[in-house]
N, C-alpha and C. Protein backbone atom coordinates (compact mmCIF):
# COMPACT_ATOMS: atom_id res chain seq x y z
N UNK A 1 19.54 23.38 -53.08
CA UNK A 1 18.21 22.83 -52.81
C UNK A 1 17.22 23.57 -53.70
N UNK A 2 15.77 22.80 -54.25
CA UNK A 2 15.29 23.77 -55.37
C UNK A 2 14.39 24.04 -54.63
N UNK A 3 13.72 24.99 -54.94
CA UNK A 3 12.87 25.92 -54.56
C UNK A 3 11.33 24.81 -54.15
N UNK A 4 10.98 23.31 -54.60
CA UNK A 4 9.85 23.35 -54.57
C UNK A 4 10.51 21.42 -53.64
N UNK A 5 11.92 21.56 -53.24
CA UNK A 5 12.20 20.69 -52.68
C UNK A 5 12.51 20.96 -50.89
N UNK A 6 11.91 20.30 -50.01
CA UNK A 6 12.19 20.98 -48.48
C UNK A 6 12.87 19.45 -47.93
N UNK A 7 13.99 20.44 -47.03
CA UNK A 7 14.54 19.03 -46.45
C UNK A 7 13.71 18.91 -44.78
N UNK A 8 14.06 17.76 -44.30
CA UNK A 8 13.03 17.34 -42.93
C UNK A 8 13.98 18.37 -41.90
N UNK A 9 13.29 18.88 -41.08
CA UNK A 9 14.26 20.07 -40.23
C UNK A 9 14.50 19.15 -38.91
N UNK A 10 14.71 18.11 -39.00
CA UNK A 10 15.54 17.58 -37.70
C UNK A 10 17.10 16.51 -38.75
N UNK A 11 17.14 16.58 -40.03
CA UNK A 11 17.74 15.83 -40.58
C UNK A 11 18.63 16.59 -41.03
N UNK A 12 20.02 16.37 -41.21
CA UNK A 12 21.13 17.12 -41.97
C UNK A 12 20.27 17.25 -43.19
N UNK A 13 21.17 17.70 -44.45
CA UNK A 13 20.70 18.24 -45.51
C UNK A 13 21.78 16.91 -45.92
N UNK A 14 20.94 16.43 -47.34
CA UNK A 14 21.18 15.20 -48.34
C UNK A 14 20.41 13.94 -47.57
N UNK A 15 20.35 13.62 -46.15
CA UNK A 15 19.36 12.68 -45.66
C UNK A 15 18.19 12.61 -46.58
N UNK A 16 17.45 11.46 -46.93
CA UNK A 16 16.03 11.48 -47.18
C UNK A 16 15.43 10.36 -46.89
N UNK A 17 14.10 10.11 -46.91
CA UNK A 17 13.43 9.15 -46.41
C UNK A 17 13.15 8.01 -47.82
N UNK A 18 13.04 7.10 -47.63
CA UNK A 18 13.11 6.02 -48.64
C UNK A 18 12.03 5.52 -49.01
N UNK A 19 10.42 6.21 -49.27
CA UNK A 19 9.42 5.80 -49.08
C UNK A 19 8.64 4.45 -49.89
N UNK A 20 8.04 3.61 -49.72
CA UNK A 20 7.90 2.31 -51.18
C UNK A 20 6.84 2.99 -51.71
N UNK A 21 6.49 4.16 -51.74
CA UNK A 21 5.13 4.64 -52.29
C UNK A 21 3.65 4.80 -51.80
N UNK A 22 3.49 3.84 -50.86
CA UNK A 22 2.58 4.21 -49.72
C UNK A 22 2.55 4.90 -48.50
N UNK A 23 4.03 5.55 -48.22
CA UNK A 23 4.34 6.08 -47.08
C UNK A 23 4.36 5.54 -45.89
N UNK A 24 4.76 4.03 -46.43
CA UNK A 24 5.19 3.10 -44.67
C UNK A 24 6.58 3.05 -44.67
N UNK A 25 6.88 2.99 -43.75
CA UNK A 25 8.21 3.11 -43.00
C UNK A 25 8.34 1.21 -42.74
N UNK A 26 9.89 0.78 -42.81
CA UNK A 26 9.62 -0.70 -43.03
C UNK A 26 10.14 -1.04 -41.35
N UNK A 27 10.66 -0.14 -40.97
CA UNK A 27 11.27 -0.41 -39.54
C UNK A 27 10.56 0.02 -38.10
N UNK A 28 9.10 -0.27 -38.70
CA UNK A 28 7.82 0.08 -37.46
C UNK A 28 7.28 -1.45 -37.76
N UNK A 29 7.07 -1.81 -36.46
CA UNK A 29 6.15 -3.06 -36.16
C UNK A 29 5.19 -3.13 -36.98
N UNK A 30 4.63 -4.23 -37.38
CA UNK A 30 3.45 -4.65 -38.27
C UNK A 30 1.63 -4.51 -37.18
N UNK A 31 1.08 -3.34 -38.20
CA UNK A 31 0.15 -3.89 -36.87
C UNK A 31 -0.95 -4.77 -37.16
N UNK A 32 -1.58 -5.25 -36.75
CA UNK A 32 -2.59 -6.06 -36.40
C UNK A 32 -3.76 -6.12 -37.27
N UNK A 33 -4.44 -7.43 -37.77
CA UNK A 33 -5.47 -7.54 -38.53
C UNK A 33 -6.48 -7.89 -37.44
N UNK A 34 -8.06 -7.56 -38.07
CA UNK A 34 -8.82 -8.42 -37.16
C UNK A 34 -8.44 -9.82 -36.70
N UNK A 35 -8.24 -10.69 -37.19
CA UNK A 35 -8.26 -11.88 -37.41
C UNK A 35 -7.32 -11.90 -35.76
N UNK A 36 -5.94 -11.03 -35.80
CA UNK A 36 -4.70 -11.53 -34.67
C UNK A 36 -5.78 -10.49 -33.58
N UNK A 37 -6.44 -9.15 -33.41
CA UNK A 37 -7.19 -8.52 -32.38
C UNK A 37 -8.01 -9.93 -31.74
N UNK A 38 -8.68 -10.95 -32.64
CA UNK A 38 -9.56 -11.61 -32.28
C UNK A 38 -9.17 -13.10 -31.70
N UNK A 39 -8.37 -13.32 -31.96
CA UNK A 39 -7.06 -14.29 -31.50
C UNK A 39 -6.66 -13.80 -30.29
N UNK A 40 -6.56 -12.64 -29.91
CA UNK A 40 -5.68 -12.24 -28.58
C UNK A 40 -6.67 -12.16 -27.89
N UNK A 41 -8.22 -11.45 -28.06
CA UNK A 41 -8.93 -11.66 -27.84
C UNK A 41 -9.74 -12.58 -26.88
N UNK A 42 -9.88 -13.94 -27.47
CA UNK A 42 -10.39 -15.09 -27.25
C UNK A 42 -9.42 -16.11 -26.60
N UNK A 43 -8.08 -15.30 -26.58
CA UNK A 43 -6.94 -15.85 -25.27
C UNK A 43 -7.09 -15.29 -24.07
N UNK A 44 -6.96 -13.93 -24.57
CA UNK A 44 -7.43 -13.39 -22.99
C UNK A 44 -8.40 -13.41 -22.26
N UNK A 45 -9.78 -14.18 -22.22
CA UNK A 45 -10.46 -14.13 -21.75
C UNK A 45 -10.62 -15.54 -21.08
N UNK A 46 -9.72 -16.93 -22.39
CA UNK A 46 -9.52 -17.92 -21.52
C UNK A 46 -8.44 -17.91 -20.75
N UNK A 47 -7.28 -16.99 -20.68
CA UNK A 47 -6.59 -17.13 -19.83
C UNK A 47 -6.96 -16.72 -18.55
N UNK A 48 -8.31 -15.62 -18.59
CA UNK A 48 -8.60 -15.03 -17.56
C UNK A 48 -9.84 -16.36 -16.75
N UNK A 49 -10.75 -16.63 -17.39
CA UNK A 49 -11.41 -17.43 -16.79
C UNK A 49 -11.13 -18.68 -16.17
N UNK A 50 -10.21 -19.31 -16.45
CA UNK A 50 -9.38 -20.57 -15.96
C UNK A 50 -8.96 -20.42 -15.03
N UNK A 51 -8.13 -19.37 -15.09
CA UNK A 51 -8.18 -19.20 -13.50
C UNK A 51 -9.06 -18.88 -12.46
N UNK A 52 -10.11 -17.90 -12.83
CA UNK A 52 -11.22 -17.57 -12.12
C UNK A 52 -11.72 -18.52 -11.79
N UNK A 53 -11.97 -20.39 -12.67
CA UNK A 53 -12.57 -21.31 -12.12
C UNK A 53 -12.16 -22.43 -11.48
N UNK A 54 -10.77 -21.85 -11.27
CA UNK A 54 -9.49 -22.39 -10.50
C UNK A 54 -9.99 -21.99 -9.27
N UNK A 55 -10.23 -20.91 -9.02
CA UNK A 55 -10.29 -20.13 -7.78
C UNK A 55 -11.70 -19.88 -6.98
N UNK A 56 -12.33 -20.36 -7.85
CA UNK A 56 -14.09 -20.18 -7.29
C UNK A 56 -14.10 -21.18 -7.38
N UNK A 57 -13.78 -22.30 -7.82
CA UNK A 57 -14.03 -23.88 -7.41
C UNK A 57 -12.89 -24.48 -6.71
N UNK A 58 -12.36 -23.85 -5.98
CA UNK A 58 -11.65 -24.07 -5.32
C UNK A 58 -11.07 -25.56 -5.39
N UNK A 59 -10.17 -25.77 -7.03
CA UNK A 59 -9.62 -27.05 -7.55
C UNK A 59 -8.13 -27.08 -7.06
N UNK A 60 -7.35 -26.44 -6.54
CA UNK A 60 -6.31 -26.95 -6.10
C UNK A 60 -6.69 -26.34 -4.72
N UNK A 61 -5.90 -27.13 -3.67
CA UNK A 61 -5.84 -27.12 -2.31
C UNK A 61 -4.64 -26.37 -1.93
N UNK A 62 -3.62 -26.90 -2.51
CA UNK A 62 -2.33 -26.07 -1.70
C UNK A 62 -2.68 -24.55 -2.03
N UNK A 63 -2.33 -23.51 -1.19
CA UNK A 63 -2.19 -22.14 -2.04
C UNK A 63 -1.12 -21.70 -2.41
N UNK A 64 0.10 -22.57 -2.22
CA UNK A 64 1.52 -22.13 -2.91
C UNK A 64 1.17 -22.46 -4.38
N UNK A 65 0.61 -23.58 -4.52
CA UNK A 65 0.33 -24.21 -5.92
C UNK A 65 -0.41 -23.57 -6.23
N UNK A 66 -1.47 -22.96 -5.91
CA UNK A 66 -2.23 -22.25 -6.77
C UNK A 66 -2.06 -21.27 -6.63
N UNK A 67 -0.97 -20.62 -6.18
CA UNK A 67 0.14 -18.93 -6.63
C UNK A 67 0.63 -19.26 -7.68
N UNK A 68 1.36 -20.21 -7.70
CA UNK A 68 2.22 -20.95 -9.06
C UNK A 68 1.60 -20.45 -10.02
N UNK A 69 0.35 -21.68 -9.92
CA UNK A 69 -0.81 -21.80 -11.35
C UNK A 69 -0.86 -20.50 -11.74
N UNK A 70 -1.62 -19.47 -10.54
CA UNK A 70 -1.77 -18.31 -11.24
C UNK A 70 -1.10 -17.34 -11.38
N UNK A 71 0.33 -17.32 -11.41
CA UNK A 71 1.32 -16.74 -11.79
C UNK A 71 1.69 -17.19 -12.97
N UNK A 72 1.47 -17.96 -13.02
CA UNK A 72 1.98 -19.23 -14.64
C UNK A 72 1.00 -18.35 -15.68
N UNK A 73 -0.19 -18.35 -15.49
CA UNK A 73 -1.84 -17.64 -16.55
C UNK A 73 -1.26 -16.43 -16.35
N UNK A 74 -0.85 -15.49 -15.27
CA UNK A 74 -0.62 -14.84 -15.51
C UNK A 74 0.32 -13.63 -16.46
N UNK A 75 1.48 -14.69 -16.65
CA UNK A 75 2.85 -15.08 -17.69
C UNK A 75 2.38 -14.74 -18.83
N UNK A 76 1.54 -15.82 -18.86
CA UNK A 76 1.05 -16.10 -20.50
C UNK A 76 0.32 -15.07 -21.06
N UNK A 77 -0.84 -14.22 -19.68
CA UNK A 77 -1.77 -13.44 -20.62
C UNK A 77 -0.75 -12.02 -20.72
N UNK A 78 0.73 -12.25 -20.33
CA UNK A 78 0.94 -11.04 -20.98
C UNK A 78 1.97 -11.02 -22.13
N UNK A 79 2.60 -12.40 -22.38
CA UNK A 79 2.67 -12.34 -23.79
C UNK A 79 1.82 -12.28 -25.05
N UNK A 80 0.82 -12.91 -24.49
CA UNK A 80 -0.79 -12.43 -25.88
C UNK A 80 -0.76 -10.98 -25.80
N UNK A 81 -0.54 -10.29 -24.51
CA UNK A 81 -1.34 -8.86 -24.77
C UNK A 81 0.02 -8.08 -25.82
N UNK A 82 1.40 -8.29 -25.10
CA UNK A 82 2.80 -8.11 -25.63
C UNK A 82 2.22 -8.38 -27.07
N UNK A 83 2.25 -9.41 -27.86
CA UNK A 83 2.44 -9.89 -29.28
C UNK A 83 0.96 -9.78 -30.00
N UNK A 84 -0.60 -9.98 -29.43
CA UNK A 84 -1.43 -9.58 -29.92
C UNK A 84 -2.60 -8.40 -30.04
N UNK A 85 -1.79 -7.25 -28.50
CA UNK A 85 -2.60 -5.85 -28.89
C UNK A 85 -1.06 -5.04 -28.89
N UNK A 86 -0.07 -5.13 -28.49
CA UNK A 86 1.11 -4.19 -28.34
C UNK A 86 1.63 -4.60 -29.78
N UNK A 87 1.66 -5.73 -30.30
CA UNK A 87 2.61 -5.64 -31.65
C UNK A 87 3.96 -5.90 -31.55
N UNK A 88 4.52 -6.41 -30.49
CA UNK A 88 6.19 -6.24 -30.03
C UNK A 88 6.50 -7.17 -30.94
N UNK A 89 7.25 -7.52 -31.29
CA UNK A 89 8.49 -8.33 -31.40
C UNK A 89 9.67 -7.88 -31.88
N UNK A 90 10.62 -8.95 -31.95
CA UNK A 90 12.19 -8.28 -32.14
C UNK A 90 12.45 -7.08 -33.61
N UNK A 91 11.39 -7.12 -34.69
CA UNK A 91 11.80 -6.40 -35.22
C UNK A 91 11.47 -4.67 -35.05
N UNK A 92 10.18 -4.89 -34.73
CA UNK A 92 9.52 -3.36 -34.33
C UNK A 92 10.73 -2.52 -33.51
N UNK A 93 10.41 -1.22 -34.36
CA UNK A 93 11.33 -0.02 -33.91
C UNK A 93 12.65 -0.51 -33.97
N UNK A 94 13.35 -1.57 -35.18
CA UNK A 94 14.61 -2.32 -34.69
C UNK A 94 15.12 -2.85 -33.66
N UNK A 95 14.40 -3.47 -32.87
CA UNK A 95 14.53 -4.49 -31.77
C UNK A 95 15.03 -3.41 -30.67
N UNK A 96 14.00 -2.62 -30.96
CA UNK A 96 14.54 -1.57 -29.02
C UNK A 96 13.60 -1.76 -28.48
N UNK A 97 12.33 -1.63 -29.03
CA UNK A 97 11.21 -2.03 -27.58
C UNK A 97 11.37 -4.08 -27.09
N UNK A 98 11.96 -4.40 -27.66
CA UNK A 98 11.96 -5.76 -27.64
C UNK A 98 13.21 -5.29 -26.52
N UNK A 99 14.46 -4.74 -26.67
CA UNK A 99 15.33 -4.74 -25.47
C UNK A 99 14.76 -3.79 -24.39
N UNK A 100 13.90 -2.57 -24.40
CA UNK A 100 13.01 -2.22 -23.72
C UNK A 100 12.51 -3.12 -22.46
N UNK A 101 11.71 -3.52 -23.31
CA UNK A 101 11.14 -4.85 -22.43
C UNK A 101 12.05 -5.69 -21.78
N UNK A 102 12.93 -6.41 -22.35
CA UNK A 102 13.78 -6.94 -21.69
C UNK A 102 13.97 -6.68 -20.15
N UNK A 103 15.02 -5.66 -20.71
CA UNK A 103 15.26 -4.99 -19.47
C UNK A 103 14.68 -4.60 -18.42
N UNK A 104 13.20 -4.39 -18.48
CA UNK A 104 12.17 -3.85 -17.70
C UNK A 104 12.17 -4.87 -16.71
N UNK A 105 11.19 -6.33 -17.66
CA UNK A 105 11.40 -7.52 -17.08
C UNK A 105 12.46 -8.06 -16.19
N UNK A 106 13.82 -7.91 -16.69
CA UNK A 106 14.81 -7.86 -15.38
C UNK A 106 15.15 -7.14 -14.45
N UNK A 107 14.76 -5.45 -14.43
CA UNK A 107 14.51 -4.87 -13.22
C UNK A 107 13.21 -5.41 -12.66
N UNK A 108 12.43 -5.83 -13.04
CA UNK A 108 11.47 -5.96 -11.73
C UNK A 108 11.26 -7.40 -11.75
N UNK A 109 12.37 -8.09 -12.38
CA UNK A 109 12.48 -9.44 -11.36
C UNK A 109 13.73 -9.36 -10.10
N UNK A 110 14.44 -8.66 -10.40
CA UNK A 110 15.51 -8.37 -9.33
C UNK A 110 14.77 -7.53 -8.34
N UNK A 111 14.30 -6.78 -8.67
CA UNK A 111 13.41 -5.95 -7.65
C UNK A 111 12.56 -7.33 -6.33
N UNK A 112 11.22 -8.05 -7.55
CA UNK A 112 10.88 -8.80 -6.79
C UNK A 112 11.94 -10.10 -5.79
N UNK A 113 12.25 -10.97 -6.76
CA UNK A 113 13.15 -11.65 -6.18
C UNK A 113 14.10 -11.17 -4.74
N UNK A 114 14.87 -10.02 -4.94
CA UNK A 114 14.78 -8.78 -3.77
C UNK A 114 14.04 -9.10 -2.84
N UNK A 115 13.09 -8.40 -2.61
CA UNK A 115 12.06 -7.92 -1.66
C UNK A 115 11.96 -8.98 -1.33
N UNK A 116 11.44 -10.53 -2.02
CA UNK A 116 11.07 -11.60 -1.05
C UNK A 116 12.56 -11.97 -0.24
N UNK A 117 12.95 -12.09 -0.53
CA UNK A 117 14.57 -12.47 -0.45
C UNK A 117 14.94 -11.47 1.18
N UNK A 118 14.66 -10.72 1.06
CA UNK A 118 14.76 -9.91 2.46
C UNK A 118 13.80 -9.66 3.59
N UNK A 119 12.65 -9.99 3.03
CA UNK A 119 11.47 -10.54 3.66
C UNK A 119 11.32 -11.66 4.41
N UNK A 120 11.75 -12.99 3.80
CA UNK A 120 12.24 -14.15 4.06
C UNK A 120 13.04 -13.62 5.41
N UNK A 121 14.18 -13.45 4.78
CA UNK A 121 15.76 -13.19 5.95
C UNK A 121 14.46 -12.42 7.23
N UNK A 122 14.03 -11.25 7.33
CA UNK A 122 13.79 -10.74 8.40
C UNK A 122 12.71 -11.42 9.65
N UNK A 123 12.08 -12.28 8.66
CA UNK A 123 10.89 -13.50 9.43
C UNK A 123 12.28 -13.96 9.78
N UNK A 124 12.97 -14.74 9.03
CA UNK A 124 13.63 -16.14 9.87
C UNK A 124 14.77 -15.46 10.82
N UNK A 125 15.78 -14.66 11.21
CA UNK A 125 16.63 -13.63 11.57
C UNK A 125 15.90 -12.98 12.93
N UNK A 126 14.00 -13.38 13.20
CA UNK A 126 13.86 -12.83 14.36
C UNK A 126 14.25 -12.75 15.85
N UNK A 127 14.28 -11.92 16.41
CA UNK A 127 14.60 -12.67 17.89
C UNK A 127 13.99 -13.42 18.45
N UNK A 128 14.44 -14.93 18.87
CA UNK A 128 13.56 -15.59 19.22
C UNK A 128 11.76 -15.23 20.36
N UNK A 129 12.73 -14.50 21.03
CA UNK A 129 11.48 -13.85 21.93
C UNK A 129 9.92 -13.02 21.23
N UNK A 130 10.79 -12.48 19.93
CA UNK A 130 9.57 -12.10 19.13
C UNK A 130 8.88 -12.31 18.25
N UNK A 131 8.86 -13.83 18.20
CA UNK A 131 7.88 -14.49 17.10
C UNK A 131 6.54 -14.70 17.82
N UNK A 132 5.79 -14.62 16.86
CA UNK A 132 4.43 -14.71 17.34
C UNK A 132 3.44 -16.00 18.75
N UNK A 133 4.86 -16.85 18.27
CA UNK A 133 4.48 -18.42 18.50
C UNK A 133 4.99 -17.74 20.29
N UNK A 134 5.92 -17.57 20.54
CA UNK A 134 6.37 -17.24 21.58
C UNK A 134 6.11 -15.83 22.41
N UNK A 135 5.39 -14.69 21.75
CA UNK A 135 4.28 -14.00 22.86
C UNK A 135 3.16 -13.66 23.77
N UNK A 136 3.84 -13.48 24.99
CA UNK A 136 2.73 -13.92 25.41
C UNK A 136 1.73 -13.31 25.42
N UNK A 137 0.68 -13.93 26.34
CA UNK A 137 -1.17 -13.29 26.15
C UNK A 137 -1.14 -12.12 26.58
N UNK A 138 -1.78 -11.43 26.27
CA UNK A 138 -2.09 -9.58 27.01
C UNK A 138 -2.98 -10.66 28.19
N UNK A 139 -2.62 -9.72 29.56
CA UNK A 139 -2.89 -9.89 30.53
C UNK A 139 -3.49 -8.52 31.12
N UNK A 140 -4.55 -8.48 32.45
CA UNK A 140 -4.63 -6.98 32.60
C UNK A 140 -4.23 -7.11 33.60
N UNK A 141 -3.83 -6.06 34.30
CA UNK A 141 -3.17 -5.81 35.60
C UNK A 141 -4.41 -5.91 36.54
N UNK A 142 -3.72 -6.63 38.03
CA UNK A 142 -4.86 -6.77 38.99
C UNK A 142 -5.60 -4.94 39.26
N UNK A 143 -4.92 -3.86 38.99
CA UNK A 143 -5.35 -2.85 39.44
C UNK A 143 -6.55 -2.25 38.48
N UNK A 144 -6.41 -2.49 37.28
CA UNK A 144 -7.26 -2.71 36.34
C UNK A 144 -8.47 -3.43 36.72
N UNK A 145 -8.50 -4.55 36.67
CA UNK A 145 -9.50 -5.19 37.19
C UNK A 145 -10.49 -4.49 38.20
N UNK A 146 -9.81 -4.40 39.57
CA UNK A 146 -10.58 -3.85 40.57
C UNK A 146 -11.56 -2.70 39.92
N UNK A 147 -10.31 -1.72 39.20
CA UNK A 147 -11.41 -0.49 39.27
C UNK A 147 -12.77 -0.54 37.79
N UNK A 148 -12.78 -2.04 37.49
CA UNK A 148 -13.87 -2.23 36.18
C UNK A 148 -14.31 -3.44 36.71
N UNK A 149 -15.72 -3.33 37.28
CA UNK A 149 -16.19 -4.52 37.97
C UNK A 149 -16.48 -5.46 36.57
N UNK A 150 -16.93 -4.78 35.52
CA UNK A 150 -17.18 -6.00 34.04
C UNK A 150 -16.12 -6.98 33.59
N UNK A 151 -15.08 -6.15 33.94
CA UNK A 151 -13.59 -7.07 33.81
C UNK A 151 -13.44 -8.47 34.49
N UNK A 152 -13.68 -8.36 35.46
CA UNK A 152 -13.79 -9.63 36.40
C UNK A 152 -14.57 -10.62 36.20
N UNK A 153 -15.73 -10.18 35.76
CA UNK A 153 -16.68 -11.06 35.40
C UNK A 153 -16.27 -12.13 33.67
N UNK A 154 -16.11 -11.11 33.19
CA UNK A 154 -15.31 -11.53 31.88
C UNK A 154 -14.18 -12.11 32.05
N UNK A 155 -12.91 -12.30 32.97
CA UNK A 155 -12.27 -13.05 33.08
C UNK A 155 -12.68 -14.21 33.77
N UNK A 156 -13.31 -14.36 34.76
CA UNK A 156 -13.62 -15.17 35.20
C UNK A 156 -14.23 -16.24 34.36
N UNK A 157 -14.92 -15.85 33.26
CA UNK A 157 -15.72 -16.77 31.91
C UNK A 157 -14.58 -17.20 31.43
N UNK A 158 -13.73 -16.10 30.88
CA UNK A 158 -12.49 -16.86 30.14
C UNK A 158 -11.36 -17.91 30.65
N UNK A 159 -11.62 -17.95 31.90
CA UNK A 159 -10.55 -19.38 32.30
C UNK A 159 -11.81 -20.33 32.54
């Protein structure tokens, strides 16, 4: 090795870096011009407001459907944020944050999917006696009553 040559101290010795002369590396994500900041931009704010006037104008009625809807906007504004402030796609870092992600995305759809999934089962799986539909009214005991003369009076309104 010559005296005015240093090798990188996490790299064996003969490794070197392949530079094109500007000192970019070709296997890092491309990042972003104004033009794509301002594009992601002007998505995210309609993805955000559409729904907001989904929801303050109260344009769909069902609220399963309008979980949908806004799970659907919600989808979307995070592939803009993914591809127009994160920079992902399959080539960046050689397609590891792209399997990164992946994977993420399928733990916490198994996660969710999960949780409702057992949630579900424990509503429907109740004992019949303890669904809501079938408990009965709080009642007070006659001994109660006696010793709170306001009680009486108040029940007496309520039948």
């Amino acid at each position: 090795m010559s005296r005015g040559h240093q090798e990188h101290p996490a790299r064996p010795m003969g490794q070197h870096d392949h530079h094109d002369g500007h000192g970019h590396h070709d296997d890092h994500g491309a990042h972003g011009s104004m033009k794509d900041y301002v594009t992601g931009f002007v998505l995210a704010v309609i993805l955000t407001a559409i729904p907001f006037w989904l929801v303050m104008g109260k344009k769909i009625e069902s609220s399963s459907s309008m979980a949908m809807v806004l799970l659907a906007f919600a989808a979307v504004q995070i592939v803009v944020h993914i591809k127009y402030f994160l920079h992902m796609n399959g080539k960046s870092e050689g397609g590891w944050n792209m399997l990164a992600m992946i994977f993420t995305v399928v733990i916490v759809g198994i996660t969710l999917a999960g949780s409702l999934w057992v949630m579900y089962h424990l509503n429907h799986n109740m004992m019949p006696g303890m669904s809501p539909q079938n408990m009965p009214n709080e009642t007070v005991p006659q001994s109660m009553q006696q010793s709170m003369p306001g009680m009486q009076h108040e029940m007496q309104q309520a039948k």
